[in-house]
PDB file of N, CA and C in Angstrom:
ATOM      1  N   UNK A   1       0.845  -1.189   0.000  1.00  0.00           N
ATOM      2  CA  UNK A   1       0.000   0.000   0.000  1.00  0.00           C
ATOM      3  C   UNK A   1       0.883   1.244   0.000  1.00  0.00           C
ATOM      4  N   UNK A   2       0.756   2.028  -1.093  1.00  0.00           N
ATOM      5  CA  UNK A   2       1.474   3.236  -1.266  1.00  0.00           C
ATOM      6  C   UNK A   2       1.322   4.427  -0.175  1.00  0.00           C
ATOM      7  N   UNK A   3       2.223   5.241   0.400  1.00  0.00           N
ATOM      8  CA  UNK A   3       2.532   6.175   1.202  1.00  0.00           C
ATOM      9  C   UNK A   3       0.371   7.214   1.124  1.00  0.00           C
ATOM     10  N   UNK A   4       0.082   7.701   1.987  1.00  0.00           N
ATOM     11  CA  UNK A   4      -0.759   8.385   2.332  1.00  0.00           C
ATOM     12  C   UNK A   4      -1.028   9.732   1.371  1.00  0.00           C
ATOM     13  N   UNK A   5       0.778  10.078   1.153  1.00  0.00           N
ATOM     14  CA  UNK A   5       0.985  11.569   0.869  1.00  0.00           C
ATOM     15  C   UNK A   5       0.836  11.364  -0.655  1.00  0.00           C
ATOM     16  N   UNK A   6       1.769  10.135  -1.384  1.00  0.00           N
ATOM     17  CA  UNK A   6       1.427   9.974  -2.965  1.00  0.00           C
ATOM     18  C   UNK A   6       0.055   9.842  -2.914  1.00  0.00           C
ATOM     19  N   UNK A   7      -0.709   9.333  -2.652  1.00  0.00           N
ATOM     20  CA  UNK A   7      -2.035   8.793  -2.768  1.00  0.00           C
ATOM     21  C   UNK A   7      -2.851  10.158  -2.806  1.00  0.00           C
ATOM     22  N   UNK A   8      -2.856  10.898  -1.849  1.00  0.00           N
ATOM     23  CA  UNK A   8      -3.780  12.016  -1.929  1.00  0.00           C
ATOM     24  C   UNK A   8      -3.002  13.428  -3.493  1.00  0.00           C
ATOM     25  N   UNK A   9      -1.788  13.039  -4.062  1.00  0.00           N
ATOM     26  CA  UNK A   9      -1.522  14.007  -5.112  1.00  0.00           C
ATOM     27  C   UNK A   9      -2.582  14.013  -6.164  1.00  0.00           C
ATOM     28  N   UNK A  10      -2.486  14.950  -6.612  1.00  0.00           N
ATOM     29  CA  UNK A  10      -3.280  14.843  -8.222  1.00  0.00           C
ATOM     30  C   UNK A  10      -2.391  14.339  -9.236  1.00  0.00           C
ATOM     31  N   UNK A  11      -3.242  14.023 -10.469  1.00  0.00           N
ATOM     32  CA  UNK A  11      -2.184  13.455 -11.419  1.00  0.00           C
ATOM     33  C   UNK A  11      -1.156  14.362 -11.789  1.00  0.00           C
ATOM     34  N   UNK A  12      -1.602  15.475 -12.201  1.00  0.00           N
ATOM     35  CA  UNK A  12      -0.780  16.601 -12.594  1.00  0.00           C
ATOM     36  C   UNK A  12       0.536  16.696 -11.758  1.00  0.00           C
ATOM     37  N   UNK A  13       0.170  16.342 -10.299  1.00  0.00           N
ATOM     38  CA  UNK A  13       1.014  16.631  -9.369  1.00  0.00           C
ATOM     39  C   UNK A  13       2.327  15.444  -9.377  1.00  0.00           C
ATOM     40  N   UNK A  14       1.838  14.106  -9.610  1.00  0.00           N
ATOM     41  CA  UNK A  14       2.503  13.225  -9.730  1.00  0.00           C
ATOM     42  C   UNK A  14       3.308  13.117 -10.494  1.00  0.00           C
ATOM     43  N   UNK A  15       2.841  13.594 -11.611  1.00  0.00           N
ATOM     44  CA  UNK A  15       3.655  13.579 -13.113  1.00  0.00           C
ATOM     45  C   UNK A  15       4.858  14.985 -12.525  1.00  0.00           C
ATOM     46  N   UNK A  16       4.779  15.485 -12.151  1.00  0.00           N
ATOM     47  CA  UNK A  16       5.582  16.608 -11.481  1.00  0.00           C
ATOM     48  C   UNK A  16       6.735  16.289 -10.538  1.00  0.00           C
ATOM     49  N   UNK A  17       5.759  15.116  -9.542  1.00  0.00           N
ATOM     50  CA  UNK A  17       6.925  14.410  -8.615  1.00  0.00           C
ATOM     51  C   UNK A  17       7.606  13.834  -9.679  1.00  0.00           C
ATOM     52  N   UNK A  18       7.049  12.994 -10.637  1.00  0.00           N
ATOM     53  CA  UNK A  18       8.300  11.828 -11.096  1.00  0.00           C
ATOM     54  C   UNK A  18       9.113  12.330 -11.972  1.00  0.00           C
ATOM     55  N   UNK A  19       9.009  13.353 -12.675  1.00  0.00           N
ATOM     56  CA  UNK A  19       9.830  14.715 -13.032  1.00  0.00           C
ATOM     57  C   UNK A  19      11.166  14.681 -11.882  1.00  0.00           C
ATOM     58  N   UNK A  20      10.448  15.307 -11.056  1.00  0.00           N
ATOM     59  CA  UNK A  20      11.500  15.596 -10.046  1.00  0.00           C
ATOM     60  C   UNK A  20      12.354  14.579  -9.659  1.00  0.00           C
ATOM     61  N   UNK A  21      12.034  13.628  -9.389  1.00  0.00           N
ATOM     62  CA  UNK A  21      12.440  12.035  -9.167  1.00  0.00           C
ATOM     63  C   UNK A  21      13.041  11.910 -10.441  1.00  0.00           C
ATOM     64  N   UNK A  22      13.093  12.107 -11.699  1.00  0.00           N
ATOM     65  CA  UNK A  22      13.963  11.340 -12.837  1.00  0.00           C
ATOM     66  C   UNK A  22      12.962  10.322 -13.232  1.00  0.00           C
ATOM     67  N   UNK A  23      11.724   9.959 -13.002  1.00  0.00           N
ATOM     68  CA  UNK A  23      10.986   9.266 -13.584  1.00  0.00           C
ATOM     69  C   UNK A  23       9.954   9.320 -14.673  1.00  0.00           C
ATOM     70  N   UNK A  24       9.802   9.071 -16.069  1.00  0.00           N
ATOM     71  CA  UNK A  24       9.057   9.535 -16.839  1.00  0.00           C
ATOM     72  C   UNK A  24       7.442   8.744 -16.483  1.00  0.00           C
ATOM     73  N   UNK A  25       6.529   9.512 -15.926  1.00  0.00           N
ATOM     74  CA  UNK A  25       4.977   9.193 -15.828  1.00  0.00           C
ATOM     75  C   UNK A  25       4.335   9.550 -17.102  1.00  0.00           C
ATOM     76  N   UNK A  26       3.751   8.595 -17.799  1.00  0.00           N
ATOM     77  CA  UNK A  26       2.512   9.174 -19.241  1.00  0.00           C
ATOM     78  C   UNK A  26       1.392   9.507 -18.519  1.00  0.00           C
ATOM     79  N   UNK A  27       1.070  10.863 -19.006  1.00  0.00           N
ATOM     80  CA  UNK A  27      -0.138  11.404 -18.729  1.00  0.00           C
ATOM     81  C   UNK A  27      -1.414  10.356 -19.150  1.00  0.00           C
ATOM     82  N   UNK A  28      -1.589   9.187 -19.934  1.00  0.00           N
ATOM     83  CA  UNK A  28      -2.626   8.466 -20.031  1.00  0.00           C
ATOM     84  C   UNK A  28      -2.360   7.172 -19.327  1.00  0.00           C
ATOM     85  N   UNK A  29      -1.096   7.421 -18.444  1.00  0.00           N
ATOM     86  CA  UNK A  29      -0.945   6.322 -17.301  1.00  0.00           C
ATOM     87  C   UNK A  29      -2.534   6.571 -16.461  1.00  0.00           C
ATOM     88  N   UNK A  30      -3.393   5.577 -16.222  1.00  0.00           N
ATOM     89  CA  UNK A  30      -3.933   5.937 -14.764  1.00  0.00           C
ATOM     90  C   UNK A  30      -3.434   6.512 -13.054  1.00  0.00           C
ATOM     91  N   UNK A  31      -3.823   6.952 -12.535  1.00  0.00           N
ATOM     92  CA  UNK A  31      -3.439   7.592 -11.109  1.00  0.00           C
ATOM     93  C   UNK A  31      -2.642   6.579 -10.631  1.00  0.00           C
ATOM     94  N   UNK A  32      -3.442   5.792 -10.336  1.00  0.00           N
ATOM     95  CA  UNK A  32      -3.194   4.876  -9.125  1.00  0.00           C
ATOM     96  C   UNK A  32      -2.135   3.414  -9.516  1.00  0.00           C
ATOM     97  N   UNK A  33      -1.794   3.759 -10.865  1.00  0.00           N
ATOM     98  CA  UNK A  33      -0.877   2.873 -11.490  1.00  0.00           C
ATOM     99  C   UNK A  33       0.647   3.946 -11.709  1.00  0.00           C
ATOM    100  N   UNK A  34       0.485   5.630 -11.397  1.00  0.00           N
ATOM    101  CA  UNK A  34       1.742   6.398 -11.070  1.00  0.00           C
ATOM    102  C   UNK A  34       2.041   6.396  -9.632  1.00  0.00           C
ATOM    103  N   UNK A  35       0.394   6.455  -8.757  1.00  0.00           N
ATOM    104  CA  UNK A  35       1.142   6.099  -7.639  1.00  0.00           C
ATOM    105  C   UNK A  35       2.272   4.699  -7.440  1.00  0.00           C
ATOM    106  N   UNK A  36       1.811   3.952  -7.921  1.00  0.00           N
ATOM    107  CA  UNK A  36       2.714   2.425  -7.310  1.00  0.00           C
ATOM    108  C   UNK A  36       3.814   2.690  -8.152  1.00  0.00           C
ATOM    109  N   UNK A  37       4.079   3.545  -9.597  1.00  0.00           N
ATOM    110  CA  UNK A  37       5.365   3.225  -9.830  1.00  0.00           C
ATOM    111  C   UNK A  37       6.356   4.140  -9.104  1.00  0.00           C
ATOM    112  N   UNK A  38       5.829   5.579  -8.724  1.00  0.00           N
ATOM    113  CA  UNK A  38       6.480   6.402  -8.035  1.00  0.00           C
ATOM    114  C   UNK A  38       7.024   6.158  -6.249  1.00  0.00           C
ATOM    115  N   UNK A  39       5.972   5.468  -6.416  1.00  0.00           N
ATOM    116  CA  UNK A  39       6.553   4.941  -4.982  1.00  0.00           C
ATOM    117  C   UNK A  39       7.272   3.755  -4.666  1.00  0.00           C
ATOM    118  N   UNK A  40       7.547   2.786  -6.121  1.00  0.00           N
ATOM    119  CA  UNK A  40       8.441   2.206  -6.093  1.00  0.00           C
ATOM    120  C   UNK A  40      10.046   2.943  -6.407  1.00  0.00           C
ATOM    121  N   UNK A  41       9.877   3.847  -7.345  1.00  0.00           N
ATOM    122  CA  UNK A  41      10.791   4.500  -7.749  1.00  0.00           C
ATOM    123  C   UNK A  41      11.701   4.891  -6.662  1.00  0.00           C
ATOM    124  N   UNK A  42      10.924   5.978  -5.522  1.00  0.00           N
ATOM    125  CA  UNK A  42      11.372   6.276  -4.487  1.00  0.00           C
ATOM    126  C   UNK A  42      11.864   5.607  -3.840  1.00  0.00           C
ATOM    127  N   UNK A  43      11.351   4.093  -3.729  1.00  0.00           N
ATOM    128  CA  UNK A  43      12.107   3.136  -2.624  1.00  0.00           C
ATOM    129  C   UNK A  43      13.399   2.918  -3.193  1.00  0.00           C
ATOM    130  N   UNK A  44      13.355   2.397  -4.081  1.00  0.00           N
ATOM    131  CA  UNK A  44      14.412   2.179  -4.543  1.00  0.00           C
ATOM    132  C   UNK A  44      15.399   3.224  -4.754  1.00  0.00           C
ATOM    133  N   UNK A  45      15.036   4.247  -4.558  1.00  0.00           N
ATOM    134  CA  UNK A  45      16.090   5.761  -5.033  1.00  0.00           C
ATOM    135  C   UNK A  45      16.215   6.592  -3.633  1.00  0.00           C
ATOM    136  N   UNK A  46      16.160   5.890  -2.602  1.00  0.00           N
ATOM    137  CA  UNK A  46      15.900   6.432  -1.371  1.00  0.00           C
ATOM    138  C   UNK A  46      16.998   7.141  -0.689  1.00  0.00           C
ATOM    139  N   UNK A  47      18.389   6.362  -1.490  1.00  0.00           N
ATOM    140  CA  UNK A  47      19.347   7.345  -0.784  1.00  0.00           C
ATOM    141  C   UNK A  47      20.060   8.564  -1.661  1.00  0.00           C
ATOM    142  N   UNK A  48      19.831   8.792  -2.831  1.00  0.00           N
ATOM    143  CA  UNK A  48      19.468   9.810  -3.449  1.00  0.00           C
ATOM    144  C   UNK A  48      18.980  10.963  -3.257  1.00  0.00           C
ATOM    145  N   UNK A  49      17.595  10.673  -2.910  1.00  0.00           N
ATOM    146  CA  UNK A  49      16.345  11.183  -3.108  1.00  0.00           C
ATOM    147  C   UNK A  49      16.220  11.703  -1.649  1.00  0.00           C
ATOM    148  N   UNK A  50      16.330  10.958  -0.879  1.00  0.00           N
ATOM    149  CA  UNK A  50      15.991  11.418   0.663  1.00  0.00           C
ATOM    150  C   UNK A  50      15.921  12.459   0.831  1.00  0.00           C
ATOM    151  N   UNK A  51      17.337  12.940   0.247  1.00  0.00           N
ATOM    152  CA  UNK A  51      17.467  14.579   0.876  1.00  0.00           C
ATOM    153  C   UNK A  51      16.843  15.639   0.277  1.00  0.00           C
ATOM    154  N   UNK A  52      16.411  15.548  -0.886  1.00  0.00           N
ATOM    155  CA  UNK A  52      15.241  16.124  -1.921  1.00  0.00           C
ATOM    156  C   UNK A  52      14.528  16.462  -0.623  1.00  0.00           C
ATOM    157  N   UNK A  53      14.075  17.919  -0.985  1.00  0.00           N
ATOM    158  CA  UNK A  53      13.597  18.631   0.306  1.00  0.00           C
ATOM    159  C   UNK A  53      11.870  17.956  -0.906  1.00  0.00           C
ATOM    160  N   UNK A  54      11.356  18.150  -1.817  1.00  0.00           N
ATOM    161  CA  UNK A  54      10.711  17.772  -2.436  1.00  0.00           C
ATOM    162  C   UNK A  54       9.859  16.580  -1.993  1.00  0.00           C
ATOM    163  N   UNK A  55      10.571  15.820  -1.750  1.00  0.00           N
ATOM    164  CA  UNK A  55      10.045  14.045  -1.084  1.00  0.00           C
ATOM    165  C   UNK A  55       9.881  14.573   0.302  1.00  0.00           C
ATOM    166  N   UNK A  56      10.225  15.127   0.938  1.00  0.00           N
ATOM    167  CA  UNK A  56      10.466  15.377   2.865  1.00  0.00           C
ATOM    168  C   UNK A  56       9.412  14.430   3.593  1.00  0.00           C
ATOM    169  N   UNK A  57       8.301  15.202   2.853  1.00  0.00           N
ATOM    170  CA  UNK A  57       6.591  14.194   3.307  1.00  0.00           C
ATOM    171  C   UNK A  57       6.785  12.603   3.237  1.00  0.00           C
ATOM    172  N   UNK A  58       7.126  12.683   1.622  1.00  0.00           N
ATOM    173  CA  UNK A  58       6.970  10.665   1.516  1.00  0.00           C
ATOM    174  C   UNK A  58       7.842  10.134   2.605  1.00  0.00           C
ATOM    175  N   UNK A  59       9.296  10.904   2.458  1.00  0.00           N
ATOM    176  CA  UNK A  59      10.265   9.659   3.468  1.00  0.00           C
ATOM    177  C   UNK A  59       9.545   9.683   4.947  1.00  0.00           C
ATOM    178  N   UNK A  60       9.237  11.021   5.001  1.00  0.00           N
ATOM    179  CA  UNK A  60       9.072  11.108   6.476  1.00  0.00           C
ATOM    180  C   UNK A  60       7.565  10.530   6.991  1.00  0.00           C
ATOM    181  N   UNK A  61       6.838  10.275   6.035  1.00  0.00           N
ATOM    182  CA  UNK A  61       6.093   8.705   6.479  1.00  0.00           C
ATOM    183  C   UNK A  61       6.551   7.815   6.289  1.00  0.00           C
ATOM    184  N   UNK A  62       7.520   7.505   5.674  1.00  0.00           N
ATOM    185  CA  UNK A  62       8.006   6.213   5.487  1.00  0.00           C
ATOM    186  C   UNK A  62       8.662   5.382   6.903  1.00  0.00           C
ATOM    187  N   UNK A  63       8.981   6.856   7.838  1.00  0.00           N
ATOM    188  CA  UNK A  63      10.106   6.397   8.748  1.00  0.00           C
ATOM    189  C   UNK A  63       9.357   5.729   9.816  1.00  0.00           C
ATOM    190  N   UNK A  64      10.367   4.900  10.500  1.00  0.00           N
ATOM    191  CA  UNK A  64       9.927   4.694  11.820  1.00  0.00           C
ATOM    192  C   UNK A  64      10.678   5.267  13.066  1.00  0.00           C
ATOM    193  N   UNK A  65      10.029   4.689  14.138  1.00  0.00           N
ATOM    194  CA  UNK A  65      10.771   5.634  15.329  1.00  0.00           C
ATOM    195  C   UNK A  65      11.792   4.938  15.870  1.00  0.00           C
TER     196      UNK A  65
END
């Protein structure tokens, strides 16, 4: 189950994250098929990406205590 914070973006918005991320999203991708790739993307690009003030939200649900 994908992060809270991808889930509530708009598409527009997503396609924006995976921009930012280095990931190409097609605008006739469905939503909820950019959420799961973006949030695979991220996992996998996590030590990269972390510090991307951009992501701050995703990692920082991601974390635990």
């Amino acid at each position: 189950m994908p992060p809270s914070w991808l889930a509530k973006q708009k598409k527009a918005e997503l396609i924006e994250l995976g921009s930012e991320a280095g990931l190409r999203l097609d605008d006739g991708m469905r939503r909820d098929e950019m959420v799961e790739q973006l949030d695979k993307h991220l996992q996998t690009n996590s030590t990269r990406l972390g510090g991307n003030q951009t992501f701050d939200s995703y990692y920082g649900t991601r974390r635990t205590p």
